[in-house]
Protein backbone atom coordinates (compact mmCIF):
# COMPACT_ATOMS: atom_id res chain seq x y z
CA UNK A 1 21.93 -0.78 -81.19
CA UNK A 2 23.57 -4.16 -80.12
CA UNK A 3 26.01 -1.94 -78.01
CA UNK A 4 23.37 -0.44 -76.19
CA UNK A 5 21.48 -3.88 -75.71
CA UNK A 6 25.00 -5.35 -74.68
CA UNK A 7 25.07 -2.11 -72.03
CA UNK A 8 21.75 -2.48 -70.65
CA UNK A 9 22.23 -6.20 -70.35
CA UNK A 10 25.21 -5.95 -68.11
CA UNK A 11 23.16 -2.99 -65.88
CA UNK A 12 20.10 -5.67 -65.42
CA UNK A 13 22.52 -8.10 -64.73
CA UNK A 14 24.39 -5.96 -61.79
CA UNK A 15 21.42 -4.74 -60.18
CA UNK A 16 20.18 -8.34 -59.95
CA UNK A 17 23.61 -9.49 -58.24
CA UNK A 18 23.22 -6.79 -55.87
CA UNK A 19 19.73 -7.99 -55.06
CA UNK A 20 20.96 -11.80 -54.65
CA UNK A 21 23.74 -10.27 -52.69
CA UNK A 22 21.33 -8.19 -50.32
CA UNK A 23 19.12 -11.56 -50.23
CA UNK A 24 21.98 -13.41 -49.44
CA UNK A 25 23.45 -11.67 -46.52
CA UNK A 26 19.87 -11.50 -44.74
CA UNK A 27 19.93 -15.06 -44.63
CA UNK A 28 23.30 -15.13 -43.28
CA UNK A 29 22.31 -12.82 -40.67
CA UNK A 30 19.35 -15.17 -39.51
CA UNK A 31 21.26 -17.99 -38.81
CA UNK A 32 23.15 -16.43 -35.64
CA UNK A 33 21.82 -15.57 -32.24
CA UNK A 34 24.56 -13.01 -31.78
CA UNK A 35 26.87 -10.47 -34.17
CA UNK A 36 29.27 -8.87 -31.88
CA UNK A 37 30.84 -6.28 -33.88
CA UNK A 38 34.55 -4.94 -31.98
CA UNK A 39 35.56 -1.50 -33.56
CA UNK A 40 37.80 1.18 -31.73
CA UNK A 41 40.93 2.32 -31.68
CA UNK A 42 43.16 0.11 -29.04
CA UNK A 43 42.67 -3.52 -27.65
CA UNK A 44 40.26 -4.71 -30.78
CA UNK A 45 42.08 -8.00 -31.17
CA UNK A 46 42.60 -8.79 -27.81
CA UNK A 47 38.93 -7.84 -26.54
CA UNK A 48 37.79 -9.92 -29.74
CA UNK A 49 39.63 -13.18 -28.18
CA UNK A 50 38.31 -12.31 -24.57
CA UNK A 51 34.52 -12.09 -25.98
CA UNK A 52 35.23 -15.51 -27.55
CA UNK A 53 36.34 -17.53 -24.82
CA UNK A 54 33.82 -16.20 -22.13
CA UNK A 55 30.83 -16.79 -24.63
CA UNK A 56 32.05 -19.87 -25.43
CA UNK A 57 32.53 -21.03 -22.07
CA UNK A 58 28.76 -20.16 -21.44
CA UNK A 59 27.82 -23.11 -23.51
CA UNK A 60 27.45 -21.09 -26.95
CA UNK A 61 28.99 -22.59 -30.32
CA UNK A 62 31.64 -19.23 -31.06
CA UNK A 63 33.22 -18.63 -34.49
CA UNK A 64 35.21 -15.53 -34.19
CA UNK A 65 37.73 -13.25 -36.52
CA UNK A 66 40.62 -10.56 -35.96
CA UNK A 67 42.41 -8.45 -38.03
CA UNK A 68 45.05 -7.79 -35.37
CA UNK A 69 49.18 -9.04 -35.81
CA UNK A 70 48.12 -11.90 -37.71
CA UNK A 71 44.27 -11.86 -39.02
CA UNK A 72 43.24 -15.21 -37.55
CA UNK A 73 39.84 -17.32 -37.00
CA UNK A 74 38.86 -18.80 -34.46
CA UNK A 75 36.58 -21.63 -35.17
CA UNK A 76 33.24 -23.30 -33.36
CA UNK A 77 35.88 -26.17 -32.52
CA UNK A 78 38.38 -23.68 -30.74
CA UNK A 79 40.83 -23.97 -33.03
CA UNK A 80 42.62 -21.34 -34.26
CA UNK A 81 43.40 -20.91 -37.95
CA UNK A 82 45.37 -18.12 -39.92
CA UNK A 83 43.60 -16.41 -42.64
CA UNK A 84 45.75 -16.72 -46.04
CA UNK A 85 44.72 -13.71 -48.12
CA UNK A 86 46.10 -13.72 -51.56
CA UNK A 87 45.93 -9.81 -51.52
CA UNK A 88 44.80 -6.43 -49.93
CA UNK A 89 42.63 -6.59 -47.19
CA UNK A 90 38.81 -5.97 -48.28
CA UNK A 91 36.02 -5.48 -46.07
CA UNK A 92 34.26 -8.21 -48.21
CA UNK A 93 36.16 -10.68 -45.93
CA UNK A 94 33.65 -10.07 -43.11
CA UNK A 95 31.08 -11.90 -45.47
CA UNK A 96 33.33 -14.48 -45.96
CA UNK A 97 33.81 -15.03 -42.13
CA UNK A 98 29.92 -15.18 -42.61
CA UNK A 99 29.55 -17.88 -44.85
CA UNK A 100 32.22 -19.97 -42.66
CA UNK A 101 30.49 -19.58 -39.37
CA UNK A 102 27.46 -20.29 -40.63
CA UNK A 103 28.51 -23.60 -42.31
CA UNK A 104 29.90 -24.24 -38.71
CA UNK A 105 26.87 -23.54 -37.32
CA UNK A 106 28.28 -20.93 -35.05
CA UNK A 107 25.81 -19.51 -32.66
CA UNK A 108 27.51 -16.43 -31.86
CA UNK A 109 29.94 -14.52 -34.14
CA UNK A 110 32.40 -11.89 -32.52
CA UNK A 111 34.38 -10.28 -35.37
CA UNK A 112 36.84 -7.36 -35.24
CA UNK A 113 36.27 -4.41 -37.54
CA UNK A 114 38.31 -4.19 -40.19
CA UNK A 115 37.39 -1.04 -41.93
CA UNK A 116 38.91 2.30 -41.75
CA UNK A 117 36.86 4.37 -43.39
CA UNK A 118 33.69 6.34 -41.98
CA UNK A 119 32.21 5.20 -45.27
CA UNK A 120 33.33 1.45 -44.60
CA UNK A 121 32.67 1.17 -40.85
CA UNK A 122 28.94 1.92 -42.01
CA UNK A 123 28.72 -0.56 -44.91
CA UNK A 124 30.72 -3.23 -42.59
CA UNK A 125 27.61 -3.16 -39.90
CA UNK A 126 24.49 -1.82 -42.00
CA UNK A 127 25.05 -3.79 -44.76
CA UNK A 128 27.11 -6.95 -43.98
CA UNK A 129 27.06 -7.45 -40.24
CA UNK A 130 23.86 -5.72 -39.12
CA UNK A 131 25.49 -6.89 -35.52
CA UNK A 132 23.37 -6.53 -32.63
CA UNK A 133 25.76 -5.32 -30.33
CA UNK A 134 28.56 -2.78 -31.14
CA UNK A 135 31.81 -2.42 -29.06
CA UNK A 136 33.93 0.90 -29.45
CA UNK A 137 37.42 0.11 -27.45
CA UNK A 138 38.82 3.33 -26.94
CA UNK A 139 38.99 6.79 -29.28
CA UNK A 140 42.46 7.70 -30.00
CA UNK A 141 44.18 9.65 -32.18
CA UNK A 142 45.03 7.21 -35.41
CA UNK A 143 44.38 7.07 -39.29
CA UNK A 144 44.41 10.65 -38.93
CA UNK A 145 44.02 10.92 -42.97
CA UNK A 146 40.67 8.56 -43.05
CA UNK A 147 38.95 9.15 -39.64
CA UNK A 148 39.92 12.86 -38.47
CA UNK A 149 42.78 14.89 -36.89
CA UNK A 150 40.92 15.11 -34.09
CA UNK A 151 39.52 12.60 -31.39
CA UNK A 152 35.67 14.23 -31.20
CA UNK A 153 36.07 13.53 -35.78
CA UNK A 154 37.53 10.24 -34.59
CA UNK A 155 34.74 9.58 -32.24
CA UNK A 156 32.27 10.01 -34.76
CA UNK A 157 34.19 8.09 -37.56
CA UNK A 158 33.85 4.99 -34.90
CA UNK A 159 30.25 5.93 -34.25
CA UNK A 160 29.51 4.78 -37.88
CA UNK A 161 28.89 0.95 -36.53
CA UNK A 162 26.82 1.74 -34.20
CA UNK A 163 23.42 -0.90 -34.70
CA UNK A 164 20.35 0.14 -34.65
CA UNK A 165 17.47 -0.61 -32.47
CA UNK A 166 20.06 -2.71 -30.27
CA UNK A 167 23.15 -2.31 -27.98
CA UNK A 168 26.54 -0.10 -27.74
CA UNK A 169 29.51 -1.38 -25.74
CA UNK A 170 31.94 2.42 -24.74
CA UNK A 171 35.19 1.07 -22.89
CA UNK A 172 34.93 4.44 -21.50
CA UNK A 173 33.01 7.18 -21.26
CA UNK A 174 35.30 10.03 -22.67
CA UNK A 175 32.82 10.71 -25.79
CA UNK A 176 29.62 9.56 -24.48
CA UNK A 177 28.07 12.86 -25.71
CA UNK A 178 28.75 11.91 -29.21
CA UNK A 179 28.12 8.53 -29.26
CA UNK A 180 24.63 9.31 -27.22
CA UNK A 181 23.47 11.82 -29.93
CA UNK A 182 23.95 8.88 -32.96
CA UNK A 183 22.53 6.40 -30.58
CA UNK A 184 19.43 8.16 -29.31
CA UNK A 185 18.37 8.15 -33.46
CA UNK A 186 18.61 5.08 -33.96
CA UNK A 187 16.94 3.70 -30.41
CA UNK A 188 20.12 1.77 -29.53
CA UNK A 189 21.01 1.54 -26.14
CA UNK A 190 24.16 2.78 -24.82
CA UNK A 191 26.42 0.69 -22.04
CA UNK A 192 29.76 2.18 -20.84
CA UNK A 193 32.02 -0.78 -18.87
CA UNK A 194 32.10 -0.26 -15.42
CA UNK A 195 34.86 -1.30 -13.03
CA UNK A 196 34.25 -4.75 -12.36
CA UNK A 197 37.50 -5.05 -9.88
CA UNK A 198 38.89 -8.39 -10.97
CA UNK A 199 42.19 -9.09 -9.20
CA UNK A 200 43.85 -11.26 -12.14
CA UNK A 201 44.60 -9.27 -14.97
CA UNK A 202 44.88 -12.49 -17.42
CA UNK A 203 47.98 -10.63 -18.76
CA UNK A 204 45.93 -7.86 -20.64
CA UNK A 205 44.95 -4.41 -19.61
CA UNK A 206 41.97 -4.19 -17.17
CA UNK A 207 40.31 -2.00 -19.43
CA UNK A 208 39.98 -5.21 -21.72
CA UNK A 209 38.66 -6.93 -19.28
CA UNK A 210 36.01 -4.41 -18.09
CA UNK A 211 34.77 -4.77 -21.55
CA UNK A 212 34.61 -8.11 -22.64
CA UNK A 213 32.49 -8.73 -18.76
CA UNK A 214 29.97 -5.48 -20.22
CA UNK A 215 29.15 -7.30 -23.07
CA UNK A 216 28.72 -10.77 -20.92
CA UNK A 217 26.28 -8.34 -19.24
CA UNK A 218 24.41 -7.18 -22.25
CA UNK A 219 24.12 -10.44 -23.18
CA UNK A 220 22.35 -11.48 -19.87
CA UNK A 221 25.77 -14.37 -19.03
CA UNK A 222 26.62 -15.51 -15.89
CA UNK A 223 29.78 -13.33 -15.02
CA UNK A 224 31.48 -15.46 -13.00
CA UNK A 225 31.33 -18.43 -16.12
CA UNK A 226 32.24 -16.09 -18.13
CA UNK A 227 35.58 -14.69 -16.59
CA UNK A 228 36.63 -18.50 -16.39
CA UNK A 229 36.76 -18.53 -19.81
CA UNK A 230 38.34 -15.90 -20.50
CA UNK A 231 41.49 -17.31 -18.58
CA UNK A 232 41.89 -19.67 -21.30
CA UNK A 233 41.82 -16.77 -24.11
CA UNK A 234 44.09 -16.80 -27.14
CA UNK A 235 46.18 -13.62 -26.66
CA UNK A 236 47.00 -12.09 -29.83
CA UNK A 237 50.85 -12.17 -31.30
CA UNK A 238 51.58 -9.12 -30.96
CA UNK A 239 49.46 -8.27 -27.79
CA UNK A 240 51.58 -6.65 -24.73
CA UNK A 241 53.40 -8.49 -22.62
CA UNK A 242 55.81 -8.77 -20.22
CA UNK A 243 58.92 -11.13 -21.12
CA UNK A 244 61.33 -11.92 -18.66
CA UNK A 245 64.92 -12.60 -19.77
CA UNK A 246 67.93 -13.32 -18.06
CA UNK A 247 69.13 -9.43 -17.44
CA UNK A 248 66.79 -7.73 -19.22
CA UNK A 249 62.89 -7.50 -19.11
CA UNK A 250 60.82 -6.89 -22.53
CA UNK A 251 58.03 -4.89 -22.41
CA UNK A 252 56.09 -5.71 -25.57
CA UNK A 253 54.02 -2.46 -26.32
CA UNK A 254 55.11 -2.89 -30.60
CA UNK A 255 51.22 -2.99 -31.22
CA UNK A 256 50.84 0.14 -29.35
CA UNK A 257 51.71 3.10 -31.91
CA UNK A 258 49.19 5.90 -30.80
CA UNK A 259 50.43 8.36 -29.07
CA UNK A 260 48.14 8.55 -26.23
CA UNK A 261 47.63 4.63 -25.77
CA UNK A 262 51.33 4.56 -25.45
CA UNK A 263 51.48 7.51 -22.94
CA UNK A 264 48.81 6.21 -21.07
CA UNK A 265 51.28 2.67 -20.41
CA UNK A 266 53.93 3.98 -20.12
CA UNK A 267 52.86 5.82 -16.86
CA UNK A 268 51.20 2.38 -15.67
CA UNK A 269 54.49 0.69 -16.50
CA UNK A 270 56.57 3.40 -14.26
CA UNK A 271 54.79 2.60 -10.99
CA UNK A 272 56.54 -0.78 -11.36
CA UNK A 273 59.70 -0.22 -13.29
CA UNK A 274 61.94 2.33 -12.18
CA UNK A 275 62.31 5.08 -14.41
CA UNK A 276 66.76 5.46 -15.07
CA UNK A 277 66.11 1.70 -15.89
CA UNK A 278 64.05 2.16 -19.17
CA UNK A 279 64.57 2.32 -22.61
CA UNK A 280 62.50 3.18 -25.13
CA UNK A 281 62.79 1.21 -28.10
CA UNK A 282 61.09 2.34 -31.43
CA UNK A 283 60.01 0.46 -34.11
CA UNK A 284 59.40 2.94 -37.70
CA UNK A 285 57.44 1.96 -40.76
CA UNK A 286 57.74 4.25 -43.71
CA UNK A 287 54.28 3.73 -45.27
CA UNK A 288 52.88 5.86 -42.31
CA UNK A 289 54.24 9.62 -42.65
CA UNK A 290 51.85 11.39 -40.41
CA UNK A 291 52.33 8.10 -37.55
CA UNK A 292 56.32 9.09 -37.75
CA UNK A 293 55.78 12.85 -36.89
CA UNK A 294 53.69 11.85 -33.95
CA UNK A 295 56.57 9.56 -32.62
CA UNK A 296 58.95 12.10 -32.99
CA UNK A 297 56.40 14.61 -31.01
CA UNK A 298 56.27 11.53 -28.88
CA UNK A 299 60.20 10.91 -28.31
CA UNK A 300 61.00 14.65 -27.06
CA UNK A 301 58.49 13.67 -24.37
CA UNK A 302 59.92 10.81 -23.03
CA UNK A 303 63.73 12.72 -23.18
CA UNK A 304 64.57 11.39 -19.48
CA UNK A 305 64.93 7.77 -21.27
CA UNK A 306 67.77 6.22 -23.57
CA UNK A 307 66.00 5.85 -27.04
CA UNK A 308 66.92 3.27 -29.46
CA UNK A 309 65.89 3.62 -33.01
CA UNK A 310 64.98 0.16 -35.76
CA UNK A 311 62.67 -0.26 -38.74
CA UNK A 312 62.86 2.88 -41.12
CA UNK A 313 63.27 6.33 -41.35
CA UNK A 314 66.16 5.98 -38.37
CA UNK A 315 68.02 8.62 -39.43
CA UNK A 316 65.34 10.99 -40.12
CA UNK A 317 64.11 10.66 -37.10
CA UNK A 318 67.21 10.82 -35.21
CA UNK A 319 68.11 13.90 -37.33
CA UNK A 320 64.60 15.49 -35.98
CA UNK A 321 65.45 15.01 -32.40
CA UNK A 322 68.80 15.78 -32.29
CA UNK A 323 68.39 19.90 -31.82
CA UNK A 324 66.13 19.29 -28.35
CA UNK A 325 66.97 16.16 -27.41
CA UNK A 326 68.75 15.44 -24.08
CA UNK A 327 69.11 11.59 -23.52
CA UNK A 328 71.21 9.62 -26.05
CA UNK A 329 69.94 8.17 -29.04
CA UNK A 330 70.85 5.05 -30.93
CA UNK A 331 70.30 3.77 -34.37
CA UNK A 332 69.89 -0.46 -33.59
CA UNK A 333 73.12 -1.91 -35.06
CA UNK A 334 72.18 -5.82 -34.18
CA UNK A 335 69.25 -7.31 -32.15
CA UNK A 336 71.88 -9.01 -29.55
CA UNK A 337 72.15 -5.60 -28.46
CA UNK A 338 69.16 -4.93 -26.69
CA UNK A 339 70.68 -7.66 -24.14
CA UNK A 340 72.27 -4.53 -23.04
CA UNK A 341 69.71 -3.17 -21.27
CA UNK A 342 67.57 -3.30 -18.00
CA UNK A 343 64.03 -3.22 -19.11
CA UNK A 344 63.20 -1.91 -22.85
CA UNK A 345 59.19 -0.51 -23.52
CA UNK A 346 59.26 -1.39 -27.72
CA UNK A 347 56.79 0.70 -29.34
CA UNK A 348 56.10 1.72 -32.81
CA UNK A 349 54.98 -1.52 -35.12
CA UNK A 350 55.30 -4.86 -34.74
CA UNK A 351 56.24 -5.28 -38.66
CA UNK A 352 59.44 -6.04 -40.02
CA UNK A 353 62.05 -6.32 -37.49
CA UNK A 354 59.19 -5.74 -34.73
CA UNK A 355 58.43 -9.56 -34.78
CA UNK A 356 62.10 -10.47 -34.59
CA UNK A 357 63.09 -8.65 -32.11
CA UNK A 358 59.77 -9.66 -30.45
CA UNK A 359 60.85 -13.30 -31.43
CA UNK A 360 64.16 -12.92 -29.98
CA UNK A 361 62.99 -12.71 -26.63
CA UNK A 362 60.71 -14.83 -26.63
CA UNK A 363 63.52 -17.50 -27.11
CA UNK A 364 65.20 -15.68 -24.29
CA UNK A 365 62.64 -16.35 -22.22
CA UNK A 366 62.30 -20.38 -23.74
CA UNK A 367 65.60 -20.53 -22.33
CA UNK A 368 65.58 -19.39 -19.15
CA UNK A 369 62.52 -21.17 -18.26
């Protein structure tokens, strides 16, 4: 009998939490003009920081998170500020990032999504974020085990943060059909970036751009304000670049690890770098089996090019190519190295020895400057 009181107790008590909780968040919700929710596959980070230094240069108070190299806030005072988790990531973070911007009295919030899961992309906008305007980068082929092995499965996977009764941001308009269909039910509006033909790139893709300037449309901003700021975005760590180094120039594309976003650079990089001076330089991360079969499916299409091999499974993967492969490939003995060569696209993951090598030429290029 006192077991079953003790039981029902603690089941009254949890539903009542959950009720507080639900309470909670709605009032959390209220105190912001603006959610901007950034989901996709490619560019979340970066189109994040873009979002949050054109809205803030419109005269709004901006609090905004990514989960991208290093998760990171940045703060109404534009001030950014590392996020010290003391373990996994949890989508209950997001409410966090909540609480903080509203104590800041943040007008606007623009948060990347940080869930993976169809299941967790919906609870991260219907039940936390309930943002009023949705952003979907790009649909490419990643977390193939939680999202799909295919891009339409992808495509709806994504489609799970789509708001309701508001707005949706496509960088593109590859799976309008799909993201139309969710849309139409819930009488959200659907905006696909258009070409807005800026000549500065602001050392990101234009695709980024395009973006970040559709949702300064959405939101009825002056565009022109709102590129300014942007100029004075916080890249991301691990964002590409270009580093310039005395002999050799790094093409930072670690972040990239998708086989079709990395395809789809590497032919914008080789209408400006000539092709016999490339290398291909692959970072590997062992807690990613399907992502290392795709590189290797990867590799044997770029056979014209030198590859060299870090992180993990090296061998394995050098084993795996070795049958077809044409071009040489190296196992990276020591980071000095890479001083070896002309120009070097790094790909993969920016873990581990990713940020070193990443590091080391940025020192390079400390130096030469």
């Amino acid at each position: 009998m006192v077991s079953k009181i003790i039981v029902g107790a603690l089941i009254v008590g949890y539903l009542g939490y959950i009720v507080f909780e639900g309470f909670y968040q709605k009032s959390l919700r209220k105190s912001f003009t603006h959610v901007i929710h950034v989901n996709g596959t490619r560019g979340k980070s970066t189109i994040t920081r873009l979002i949050d230094a054109g809205v803030r240069n419109c005269g709004f108070r901006v609090f905004s998170k990514t989960t991208g190299t290093i998760p990171t806030i940045i703060n109404t005072a534009n001030e950014q500020v590392v996020i010290k988790r003391l373990g996994l990531a949890n989508i209950r973070e997001q409410l966090k990032m909540m609480r903080l911007a509203q104590k800041e009295k943040a007008e606007v919030l623009v948060i990347e999504c940080m869930a993976v899961s169809p299941e967790l992309q919906y609870i991260s906008q219907d039940k936390m974020l309930e943002a009023d305007i949705a952003v979907i980068t790009n649909v490419r082929l990643d977390h193939l085990q939680e999202m799909g092995s295919s891009l339409p499965e992808i495509a709806s996977s994504l489609a799970n943060v789509i708001p309701k009764a508001k707005h949706l941001v496509l960088g593109d308009a590859q799976f309008l059909n799909i993201f139309q269909e969710k849309a139409k039910k819930y009488h959200t509006e659907v905006h696909v970036a258009e070409d807005f033909q800026k000549e500065d790139s602001l050392n990101t893709f234009f695709e980024n751009i395009n973006i970040a300037l559709e949702v300064a449309k959405v939101l009825g901003l002056d565009l022109d304000k709102f590129y300014e700021g942007m100029k004075n975005y916080y890249p991301d760590p691990g964002a590409f670049e270009i580093i310039k180094t005395p002999g050799t120039v790094f093409l930072n594309g670690l972040s990239i690890n998708d086989p079709d976003s990395i395809m789809l650079v590497y032919h914008q990089l080789l209408q400006k770098y000539p092709k016999e001076d490339m290398t291909i330089l692959l970072n590997s991360r062992n807690d990613r089996p399907s992502r290392v079969l795709q590189h290797i499916e990867l590799l044997k299409k770029l056979s014209d090019h030198k590859i060299i091999l870090t992180g993990t499974n090296t061998h394995f993967i050098k084993r795996k190519l070795g049958k077809d492969y044409v071009a040489r490939v190296e196992i990276l003995r020591s980071v000095e190295d890479l001083k070896k060569e002309k120009v070097i696209f790094a790909i993969g993951n920016i873990a581990s020895q990713g940020m070193e090598i990443l590091q080391f030429f940025k020192d390079a290029q400390e130096v030469q400057s």
